[in-house]
Protein backbone atom coordinates (compact mmCIF):
# COMPACT_ATOMS: atom_id res chain seq x y z
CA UNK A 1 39.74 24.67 58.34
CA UNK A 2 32.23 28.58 54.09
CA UNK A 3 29.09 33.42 50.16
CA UNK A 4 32.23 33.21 51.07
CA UNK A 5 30.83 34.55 54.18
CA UNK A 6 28.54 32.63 56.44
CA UNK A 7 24.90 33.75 55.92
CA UNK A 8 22.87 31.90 53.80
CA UNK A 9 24.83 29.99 51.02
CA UNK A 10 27.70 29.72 53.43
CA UNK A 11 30.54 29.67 51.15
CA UNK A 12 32.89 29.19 52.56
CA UNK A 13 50.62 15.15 73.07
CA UNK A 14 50.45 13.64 78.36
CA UNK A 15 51.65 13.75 74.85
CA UNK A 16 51.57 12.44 71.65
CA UNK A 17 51.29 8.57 73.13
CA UNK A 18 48.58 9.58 75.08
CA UNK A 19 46.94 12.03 71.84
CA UNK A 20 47.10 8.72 69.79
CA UNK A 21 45.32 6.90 72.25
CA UNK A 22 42.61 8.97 71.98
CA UNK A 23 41.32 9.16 75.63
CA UNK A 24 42.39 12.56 77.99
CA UNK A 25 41.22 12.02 81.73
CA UNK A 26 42.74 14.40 84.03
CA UNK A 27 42.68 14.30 87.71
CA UNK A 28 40.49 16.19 89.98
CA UNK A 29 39.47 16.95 93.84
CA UNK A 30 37.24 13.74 95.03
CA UNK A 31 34.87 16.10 96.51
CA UNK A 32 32.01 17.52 94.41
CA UNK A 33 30.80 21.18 94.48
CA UNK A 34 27.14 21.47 96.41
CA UNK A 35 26.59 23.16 92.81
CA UNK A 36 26.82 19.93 91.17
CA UNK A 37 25.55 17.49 93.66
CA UNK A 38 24.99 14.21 91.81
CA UNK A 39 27.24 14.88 89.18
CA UNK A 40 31.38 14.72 89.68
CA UNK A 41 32.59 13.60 86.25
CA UNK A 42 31.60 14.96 82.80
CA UNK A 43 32.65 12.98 79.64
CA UNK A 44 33.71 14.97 76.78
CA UNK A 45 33.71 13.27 73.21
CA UNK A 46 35.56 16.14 71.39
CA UNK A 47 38.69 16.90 69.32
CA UNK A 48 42.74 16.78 70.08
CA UNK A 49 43.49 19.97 72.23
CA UNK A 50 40.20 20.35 73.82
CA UNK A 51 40.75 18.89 76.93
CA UNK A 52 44.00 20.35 77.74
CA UNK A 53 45.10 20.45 81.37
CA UNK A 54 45.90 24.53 81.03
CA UNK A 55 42.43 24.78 81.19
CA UNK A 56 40.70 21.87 82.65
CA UNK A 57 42.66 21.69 85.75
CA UNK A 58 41.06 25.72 87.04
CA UNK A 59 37.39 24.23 86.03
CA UNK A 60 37.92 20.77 87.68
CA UNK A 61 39.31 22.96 90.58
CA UNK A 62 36.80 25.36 90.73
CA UNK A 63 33.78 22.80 90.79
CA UNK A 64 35.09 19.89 92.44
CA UNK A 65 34.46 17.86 89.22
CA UNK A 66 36.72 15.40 87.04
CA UNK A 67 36.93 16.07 83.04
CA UNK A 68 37.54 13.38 81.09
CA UNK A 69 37.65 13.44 77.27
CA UNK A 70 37.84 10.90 74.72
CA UNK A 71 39.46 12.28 71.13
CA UNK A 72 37.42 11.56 68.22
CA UNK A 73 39.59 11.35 64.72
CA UNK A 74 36.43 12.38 61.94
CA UNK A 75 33.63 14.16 62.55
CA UNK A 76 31.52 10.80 61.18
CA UNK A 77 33.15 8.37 63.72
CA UNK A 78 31.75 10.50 66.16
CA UNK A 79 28.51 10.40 64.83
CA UNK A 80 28.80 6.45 64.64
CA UNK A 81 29.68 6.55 68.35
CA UNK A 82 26.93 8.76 69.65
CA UNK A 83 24.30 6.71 67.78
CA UNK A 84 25.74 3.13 69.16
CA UNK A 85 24.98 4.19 72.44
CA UNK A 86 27.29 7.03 73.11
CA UNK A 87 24.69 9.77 74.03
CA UNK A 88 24.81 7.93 77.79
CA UNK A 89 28.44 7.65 77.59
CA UNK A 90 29.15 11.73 76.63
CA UNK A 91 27.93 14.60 77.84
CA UNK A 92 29.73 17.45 75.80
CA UNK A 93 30.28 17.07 72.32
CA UNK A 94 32.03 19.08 69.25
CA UNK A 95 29.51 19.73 66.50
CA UNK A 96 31.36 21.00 63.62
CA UNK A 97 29.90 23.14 61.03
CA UNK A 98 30.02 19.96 58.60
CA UNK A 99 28.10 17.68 60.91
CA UNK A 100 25.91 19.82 63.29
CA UNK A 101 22.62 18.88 61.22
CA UNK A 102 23.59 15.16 61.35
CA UNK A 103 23.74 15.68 65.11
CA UNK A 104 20.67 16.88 65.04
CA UNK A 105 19.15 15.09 62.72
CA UNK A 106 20.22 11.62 64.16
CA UNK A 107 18.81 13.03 67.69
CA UNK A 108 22.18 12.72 69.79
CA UNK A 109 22.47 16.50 70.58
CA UNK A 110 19.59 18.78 72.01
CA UNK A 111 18.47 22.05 71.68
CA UNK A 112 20.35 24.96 74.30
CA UNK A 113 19.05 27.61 76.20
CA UNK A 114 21.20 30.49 75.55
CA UNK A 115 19.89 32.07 79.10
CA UNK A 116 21.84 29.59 80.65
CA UNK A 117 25.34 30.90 78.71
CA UNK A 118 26.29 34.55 80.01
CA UNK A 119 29.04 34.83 77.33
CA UNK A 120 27.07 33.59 74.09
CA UNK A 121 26.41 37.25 73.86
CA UNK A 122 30.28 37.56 73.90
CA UNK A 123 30.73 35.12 70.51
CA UNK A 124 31.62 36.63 67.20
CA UNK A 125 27.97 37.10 65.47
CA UNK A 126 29.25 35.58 62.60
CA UNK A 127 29.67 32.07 63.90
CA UNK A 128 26.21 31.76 65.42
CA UNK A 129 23.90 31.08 62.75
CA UNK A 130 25.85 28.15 61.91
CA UNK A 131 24.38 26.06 64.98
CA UNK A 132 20.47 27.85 64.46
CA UNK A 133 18.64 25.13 62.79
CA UNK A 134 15.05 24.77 62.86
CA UNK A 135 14.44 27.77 64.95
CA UNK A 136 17.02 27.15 68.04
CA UNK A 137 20.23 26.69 68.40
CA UNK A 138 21.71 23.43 68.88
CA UNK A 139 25.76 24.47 70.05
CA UNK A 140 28.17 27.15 71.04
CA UNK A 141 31.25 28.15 69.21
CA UNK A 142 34.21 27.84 70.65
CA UNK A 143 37.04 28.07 67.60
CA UNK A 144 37.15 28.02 63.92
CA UNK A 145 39.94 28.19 60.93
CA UNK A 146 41.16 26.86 57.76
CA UNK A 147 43.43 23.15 58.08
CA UNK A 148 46.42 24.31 56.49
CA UNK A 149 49.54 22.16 54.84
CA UNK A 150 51.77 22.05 57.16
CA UNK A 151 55.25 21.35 56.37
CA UNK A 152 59.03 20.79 57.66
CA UNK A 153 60.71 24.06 56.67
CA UNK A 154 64.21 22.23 56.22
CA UNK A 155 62.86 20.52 53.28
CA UNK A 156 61.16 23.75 51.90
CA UNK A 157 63.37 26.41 50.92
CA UNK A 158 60.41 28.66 50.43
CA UNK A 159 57.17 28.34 51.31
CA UNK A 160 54.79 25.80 48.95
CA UNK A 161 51.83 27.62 47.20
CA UNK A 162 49.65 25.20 46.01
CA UNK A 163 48.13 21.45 46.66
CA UNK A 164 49.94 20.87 43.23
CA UNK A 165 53.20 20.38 45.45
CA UNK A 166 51.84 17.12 46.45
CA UNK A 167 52.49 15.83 43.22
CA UNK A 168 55.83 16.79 42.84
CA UNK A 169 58.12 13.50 42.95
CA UNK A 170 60.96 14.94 44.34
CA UNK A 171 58.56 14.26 47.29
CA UNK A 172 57.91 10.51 46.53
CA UNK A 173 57.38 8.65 50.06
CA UNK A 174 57.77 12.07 51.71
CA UNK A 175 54.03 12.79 52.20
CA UNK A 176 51.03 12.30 55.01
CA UNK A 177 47.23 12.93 54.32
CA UNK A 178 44.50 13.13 56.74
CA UNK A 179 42.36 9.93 56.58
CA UNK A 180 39.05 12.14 56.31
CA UNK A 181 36.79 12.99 54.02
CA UNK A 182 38.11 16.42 53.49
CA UNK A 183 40.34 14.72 51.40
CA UNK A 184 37.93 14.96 48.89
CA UNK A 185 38.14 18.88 49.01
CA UNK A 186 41.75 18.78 48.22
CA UNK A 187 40.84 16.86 45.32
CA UNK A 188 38.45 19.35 44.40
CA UNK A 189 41.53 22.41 44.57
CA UNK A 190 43.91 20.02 42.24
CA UNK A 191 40.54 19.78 39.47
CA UNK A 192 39.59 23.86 39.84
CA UNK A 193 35.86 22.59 41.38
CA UNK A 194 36.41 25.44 44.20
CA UNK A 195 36.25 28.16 41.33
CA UNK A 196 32.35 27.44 41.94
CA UNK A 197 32.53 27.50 45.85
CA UNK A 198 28.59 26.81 46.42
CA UNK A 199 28.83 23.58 44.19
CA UNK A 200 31.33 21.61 46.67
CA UNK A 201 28.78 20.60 48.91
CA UNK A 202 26.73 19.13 45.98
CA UNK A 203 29.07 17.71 43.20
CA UNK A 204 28.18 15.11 40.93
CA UNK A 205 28.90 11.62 41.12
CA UNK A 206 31.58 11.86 37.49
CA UNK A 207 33.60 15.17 39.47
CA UNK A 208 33.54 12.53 42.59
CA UNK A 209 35.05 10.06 40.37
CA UNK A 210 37.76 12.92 38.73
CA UNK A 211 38.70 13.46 41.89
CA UNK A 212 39.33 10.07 43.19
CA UNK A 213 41.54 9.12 39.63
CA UNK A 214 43.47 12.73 40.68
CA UNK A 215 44.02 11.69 43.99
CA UNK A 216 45.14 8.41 43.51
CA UNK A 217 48.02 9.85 41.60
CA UNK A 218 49.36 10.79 45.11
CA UNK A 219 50.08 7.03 45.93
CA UNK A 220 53.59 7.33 45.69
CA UNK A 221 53.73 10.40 47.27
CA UNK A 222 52.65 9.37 50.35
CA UNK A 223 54.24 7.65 53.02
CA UNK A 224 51.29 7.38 55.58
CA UNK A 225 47.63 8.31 56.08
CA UNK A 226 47.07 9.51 59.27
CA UNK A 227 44.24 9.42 61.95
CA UNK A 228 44.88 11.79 65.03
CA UNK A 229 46.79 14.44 65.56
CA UNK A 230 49.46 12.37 67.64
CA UNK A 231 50.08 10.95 64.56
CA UNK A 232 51.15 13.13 62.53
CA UNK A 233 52.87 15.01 65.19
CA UNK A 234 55.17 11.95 65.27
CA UNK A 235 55.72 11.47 61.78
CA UNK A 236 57.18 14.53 61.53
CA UNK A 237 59.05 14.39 65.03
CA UNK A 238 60.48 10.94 63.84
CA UNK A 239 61.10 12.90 60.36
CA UNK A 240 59.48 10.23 58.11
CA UNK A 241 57.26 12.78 56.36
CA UNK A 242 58.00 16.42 55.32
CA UNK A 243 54.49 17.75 54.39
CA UNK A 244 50.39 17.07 54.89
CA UNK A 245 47.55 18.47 55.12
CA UNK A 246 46.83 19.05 58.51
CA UNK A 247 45.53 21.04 61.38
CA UNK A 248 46.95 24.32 62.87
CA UNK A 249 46.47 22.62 66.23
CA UNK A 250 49.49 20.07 64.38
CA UNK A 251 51.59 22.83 63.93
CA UNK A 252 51.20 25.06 66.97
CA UNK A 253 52.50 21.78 69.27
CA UNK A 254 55.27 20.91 66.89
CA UNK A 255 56.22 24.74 67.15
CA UNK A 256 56.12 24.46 71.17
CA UNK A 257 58.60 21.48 71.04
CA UNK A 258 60.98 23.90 68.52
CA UNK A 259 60.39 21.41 65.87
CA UNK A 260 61.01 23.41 62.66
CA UNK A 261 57.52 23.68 61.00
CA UNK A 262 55.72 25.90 58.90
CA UNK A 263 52.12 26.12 58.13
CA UNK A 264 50.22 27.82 54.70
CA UNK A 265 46.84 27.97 53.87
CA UNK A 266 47.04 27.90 49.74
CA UNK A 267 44.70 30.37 47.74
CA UNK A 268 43.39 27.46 46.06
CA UNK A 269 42.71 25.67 49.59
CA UNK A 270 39.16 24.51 49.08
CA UNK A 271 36.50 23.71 51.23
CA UNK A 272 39.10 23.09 54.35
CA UNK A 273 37.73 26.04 56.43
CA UNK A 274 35.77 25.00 59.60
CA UNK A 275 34.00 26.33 63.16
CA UNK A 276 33.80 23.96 65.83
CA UNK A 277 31.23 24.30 68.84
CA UNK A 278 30.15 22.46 71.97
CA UNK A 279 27.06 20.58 72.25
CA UNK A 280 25.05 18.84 75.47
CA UNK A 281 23.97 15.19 74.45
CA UNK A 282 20.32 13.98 74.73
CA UNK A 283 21.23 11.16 76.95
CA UNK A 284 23.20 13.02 79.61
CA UNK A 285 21.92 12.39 83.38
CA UNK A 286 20.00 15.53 84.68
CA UNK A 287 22.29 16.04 87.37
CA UNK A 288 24.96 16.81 84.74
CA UNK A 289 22.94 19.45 82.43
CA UNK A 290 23.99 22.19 84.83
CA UNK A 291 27.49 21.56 85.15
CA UNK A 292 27.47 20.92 80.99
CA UNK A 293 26.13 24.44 80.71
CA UNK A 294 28.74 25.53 83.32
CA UNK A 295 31.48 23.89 80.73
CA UNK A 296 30.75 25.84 77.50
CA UNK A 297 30.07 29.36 79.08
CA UNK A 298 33.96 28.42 80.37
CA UNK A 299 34.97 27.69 76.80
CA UNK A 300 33.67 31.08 76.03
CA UNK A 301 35.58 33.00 78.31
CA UNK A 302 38.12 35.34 76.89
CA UNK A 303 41.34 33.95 78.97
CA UNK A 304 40.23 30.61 78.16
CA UNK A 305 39.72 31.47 74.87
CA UNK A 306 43.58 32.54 75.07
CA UNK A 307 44.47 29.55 76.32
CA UNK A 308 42.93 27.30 73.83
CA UNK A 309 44.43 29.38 71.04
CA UNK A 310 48.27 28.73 72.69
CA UNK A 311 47.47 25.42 72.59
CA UNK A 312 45.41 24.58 69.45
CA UNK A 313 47.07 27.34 66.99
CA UNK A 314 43.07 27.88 66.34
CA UNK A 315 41.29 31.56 65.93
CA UNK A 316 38.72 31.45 68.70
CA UNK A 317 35.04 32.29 69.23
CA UNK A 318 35.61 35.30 71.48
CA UNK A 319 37.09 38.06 70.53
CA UNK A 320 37.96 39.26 73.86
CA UNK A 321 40.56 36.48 74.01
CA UNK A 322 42.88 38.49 72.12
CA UNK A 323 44.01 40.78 75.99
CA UNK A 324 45.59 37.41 77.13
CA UNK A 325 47.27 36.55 73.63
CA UNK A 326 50.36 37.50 72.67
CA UNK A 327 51.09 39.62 69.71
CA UNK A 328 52.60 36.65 67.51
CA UNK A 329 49.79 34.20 68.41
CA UNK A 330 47.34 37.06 67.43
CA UNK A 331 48.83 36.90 64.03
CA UNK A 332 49.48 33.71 63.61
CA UNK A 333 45.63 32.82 64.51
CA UNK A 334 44.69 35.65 61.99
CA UNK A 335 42.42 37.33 65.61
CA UNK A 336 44.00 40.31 64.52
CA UNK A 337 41.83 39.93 61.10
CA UNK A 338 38.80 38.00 62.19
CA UNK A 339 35.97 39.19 59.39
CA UNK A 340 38.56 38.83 56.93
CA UNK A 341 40.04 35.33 57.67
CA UNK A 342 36.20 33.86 57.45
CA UNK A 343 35.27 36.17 54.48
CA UNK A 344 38.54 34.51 52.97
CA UNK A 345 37.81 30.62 53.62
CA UNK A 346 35.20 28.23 52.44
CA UNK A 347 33.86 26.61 55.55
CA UNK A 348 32.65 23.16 55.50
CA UNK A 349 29.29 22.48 55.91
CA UNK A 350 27.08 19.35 55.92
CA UNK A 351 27.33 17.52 51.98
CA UNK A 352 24.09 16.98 50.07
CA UNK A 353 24.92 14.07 49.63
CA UNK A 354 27.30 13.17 52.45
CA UNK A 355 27.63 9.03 51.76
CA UNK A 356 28.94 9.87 47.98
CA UNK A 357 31.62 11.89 49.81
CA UNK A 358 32.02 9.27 52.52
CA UNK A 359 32.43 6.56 49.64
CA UNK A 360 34.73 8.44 47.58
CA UNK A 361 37.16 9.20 50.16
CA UNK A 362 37.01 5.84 51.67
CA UNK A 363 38.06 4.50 48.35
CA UNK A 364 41.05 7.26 47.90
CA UNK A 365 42.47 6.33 51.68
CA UNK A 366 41.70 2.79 50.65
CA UNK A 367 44.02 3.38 47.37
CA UNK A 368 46.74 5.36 49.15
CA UNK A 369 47.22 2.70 51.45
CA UNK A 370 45.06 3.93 54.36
């Protein structure tokens, strides 16, 4: 999945069917808690794995209340939902670090009142001042990390160690890439551009246009451009693709099912790190604020936190999590080396100008055959 640090120039599958689909909606008790009267559902609009029934099922318990989630695929067909209408349809969102201010900006998401959220004093410092814009702060973090290449160790004898091995031919038809505009970052690795880590979130229209003519050398390469998680997570089940970019939440289900995948985050990696964080729409029904509130001070608890991790393969905002993880998830989530994994990534924040980036990757995923 921003200095290389995130003060102030922040340098840095139901199954896979029902993942593809897009929509989660687990079952819960009829009744609803005397602590939420008026209010028995809330709508989630948030990512792949953050819905999952390991933890849902104790909160929907617990209050009486159904969760039901929808699965967005880019952090801008979100946005394009919550503006058509959606801030009546969601309650809960994910703001990313790479789209909070549009959020905000575009009016969907309002302001929180940390009093309300007993853990926020439990979040690692370092991923709050993300979400403080214009004097409050607008979400909670709930994980973070750096989207990896993730890769079918039969058809690696060693690990790879750079985006270059995209271009290799041996790999012709062999390859996946996430139909989002990080693609544009990985473009960015392949031309150097992330030697100069504060200038990725403001390059020029002619390095836009370098890095579309690089990335469009990766048309025979690849053999699909992929949307959700599900998908990818069957193109690899199904063996049609060996390697991607992808998500560590990709890998950590393919390694529950056994499957034999690897994951690497490349020196070179590029603006791929993230944080992700709950936010409470401005069009959710008052009788819902509370029991919104009630949701991300539960994402922030440390055995949820656990949970989330087993399931998503993601580091997570509370260190405390770590009592309920096991030593090998630990590692593999880098919580055993928290300052170091974010001092280490560039984490994606909002482009200067974001419709360049939005142009230029539509035109690469256009040219691969997205």
């Amino acid at each position: 999945m921003k200095n290389r640090s995130l003060g102030g120039m922040v340098v840095f599958a139901a199954a896979a069917a029902a993942i593809a689909a897009g929509v989660f909606a687990s079952r819960a008790p009829a009744r609803t808690s005397a602590a939420n009267a008026g209010c028995n559902t809330l709508n989630l609009l948030v990512w792949e794995g953050y819905a999952d029934p390991s933890f849902v099922k104790p909160f929907e318990k617990k209050y009486g209340v159904t969760i039901k989630a929808t699965y967005i695929s880019t952090e801008d067909q979100e946005l394009a939902k919550m503006v058509a209408g959606g801030t009546k349809l969601y309650d809960v969102l994910t703001a990313s670090s790479d789209n909070r201010k549009q959020l905000v900006d575009a009016g969907v998401i309002q302001p929180l009142d940390v009093s309300k959220l007993p853990n926020y004093k439990a979040v690692f410092p370092f991923l709050k001042p993300t979400y403080q814009l214009k004097g409050r702060t607008w979400a909670v973090a709930q994980d973070w990390g750096v989207n990896p290449f993730v890769y079918n160790t039969k058809a690696f004898k060693t690990p790879p160690t750079s985006w270059n091995v995209m271009l290799d031919p041996k790999l012709k038809g062999k390859l996946a890439i996430w139909g989002d505009y990080s693609i544009v970052y990985v473009g960015a690795s392949l031309l150097g551009y992330d030697k100069n880590p504060k200038q990725l979130f403001n390059m020029s229209q002619k390095q836009l246009d370098a890095i579309k003519a690089k990335m469009l050398q990766l048309k025979p390469q690849i053999r699909k451009v992929w949307s959700t998680g599900g998908d990818l997570i069957q193109l690899f089940a199904n063996n049609e693709v060996v390697g991607s970019l992808g998500w560590n939440y990709i890998y950590q289900q393919l390694s529950l099912k056994k499957f034999p995948i690897g994951q690497v985050v490349f020196k070179d990696h590029g603006a791929q790190g993230w944080i992700d964080a709950n936010a409470i729409s401005t069009g959710i029904k008052k009788e819902c604020v509370g029991l919104a509130y009630k949701w991300i001070n539960y994402m922030t608890t440390a055995k949820v936190g656990a949970q989330l991790a087993n399931v998503t393969g993601y580091a997570v905002a509370v260190p405390a999590a770590t009592k309920y993880m096991s030593r090998s998830l630990i590692k593999s989530t880098s919580m055993d080396r928290p300052n170091a994994y974010i001092k280490g990534a560039i984490i994606k924040i909002d482009p200067v100008n974001r419709q360049a980036y939005l142009k230029t990757s539509e035109e690469i995923i256009s040219g691969l055959g997205g």
